[in-house]
C-alpha atoms as a PDB file:
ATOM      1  CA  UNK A   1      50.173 -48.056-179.168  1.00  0.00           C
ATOM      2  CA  UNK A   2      51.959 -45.088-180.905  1.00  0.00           C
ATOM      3  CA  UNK A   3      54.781 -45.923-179.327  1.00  0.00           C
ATOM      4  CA  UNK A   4      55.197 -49.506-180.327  1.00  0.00           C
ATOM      5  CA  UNK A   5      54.277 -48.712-183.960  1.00  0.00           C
ATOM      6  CA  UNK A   6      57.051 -46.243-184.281  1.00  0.00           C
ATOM      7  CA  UNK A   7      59.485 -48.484-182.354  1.00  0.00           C
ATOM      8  CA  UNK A   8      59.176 -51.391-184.869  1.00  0.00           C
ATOM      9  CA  UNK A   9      58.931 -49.303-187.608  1.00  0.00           C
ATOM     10  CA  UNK A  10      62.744 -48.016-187.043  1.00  0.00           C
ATOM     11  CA  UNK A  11      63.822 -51.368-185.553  1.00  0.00           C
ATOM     12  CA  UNK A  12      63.868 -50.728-181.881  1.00  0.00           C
ATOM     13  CA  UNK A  13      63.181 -54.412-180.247  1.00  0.00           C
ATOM     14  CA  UNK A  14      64.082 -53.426-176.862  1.00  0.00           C
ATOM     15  CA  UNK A  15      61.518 -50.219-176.953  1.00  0.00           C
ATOM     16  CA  UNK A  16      59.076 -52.540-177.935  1.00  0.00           C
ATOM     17  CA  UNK A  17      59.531 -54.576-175.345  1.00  0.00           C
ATOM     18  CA  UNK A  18      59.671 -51.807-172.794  1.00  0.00           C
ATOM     19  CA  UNK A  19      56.078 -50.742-174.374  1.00  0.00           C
ATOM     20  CA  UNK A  20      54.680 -54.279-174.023  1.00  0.00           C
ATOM     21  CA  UNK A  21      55.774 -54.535-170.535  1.00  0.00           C
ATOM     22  CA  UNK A  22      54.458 -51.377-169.567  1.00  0.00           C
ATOM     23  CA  UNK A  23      50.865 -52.069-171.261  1.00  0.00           C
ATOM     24  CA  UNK A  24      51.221 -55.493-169.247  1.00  0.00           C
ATOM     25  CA  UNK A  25      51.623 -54.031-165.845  1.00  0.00           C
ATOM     26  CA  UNK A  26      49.464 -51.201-166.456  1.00  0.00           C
ATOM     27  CA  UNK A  27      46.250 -53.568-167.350  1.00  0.00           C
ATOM     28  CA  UNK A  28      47.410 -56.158-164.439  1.00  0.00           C
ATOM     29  CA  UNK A  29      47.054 -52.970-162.061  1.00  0.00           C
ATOM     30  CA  UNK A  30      43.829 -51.395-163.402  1.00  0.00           C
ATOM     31  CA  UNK A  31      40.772 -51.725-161.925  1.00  0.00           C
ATOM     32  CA  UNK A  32      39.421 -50.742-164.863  1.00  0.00           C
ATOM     33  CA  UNK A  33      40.183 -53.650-166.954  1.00  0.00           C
ATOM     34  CA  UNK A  34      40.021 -56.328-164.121  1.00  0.00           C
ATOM     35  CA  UNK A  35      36.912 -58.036-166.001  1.00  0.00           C
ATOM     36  CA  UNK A  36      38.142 -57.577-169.435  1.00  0.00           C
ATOM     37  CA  UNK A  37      39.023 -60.944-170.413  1.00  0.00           C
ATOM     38  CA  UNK A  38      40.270 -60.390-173.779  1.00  0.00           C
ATOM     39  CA  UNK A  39      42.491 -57.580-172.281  1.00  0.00           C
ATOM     40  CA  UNK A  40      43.886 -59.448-169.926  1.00  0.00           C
ATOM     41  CA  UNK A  41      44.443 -61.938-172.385  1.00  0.00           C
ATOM     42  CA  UNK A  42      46.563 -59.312-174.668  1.00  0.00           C
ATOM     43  CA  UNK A  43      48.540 -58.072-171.852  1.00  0.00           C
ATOM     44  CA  UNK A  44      49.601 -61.637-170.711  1.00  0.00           C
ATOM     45  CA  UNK A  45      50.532 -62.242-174.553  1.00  0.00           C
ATOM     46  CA  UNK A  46      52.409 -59.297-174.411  1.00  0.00           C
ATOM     47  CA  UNK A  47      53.773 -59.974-171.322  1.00  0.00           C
ATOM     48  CA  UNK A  48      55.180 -63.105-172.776  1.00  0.00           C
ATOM     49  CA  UNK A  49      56.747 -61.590-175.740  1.00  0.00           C
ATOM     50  CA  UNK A  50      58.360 -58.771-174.385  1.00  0.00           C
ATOM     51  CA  UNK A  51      60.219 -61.638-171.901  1.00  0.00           C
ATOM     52  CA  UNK A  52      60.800 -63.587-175.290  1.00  0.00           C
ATOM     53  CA  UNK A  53      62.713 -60.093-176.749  1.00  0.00           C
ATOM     54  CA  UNK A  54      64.505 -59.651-173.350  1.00  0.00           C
ATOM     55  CA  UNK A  55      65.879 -63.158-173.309  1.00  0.00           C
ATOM     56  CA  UNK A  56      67.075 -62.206-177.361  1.00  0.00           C
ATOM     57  CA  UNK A  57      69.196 -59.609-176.231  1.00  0.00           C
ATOM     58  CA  UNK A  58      70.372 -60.525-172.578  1.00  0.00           C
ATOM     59  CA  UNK A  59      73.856 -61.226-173.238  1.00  0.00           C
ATOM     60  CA  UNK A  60      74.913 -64.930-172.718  1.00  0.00           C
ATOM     61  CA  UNK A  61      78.037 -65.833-170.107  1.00  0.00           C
ATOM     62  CA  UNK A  62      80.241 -65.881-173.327  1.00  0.00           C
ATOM     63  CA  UNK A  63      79.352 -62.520-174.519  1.00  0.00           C
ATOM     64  CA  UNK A  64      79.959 -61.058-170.813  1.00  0.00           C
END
């Protein structure tokens, strides 16, 4: 969570991203929070927005 604060806080989408993804896999792996709806529910949320940010910045056919 540190991690994510300080990557929006200087403007680092990507990082972010990377952070969200990483909490996502991390909770869909964990025994631990296999019957924890409303974490599973946060790590499919950001699951979804980290592929939002990646789509942002994957360059388009034009840009390649």
């Amino acid at each position: 969570m540190r991690s994510i604060a300080i990557c929006k806080e200087i403007g680092n989408e990507l990082e972010v991203a990377r952070s969200y993804r990483a909490f996502a896999t991390y909770v869909a792996g964990s025994e631990h929070y296999v019957d924890n709806a409303d974490i599973q529910r946060e790590a499919r949320k950001l699951s979804q927005m980290a592929d939002e940010i990646f789509a942002r910045h994957r360059p388009t056919a034009a840009e390649s």
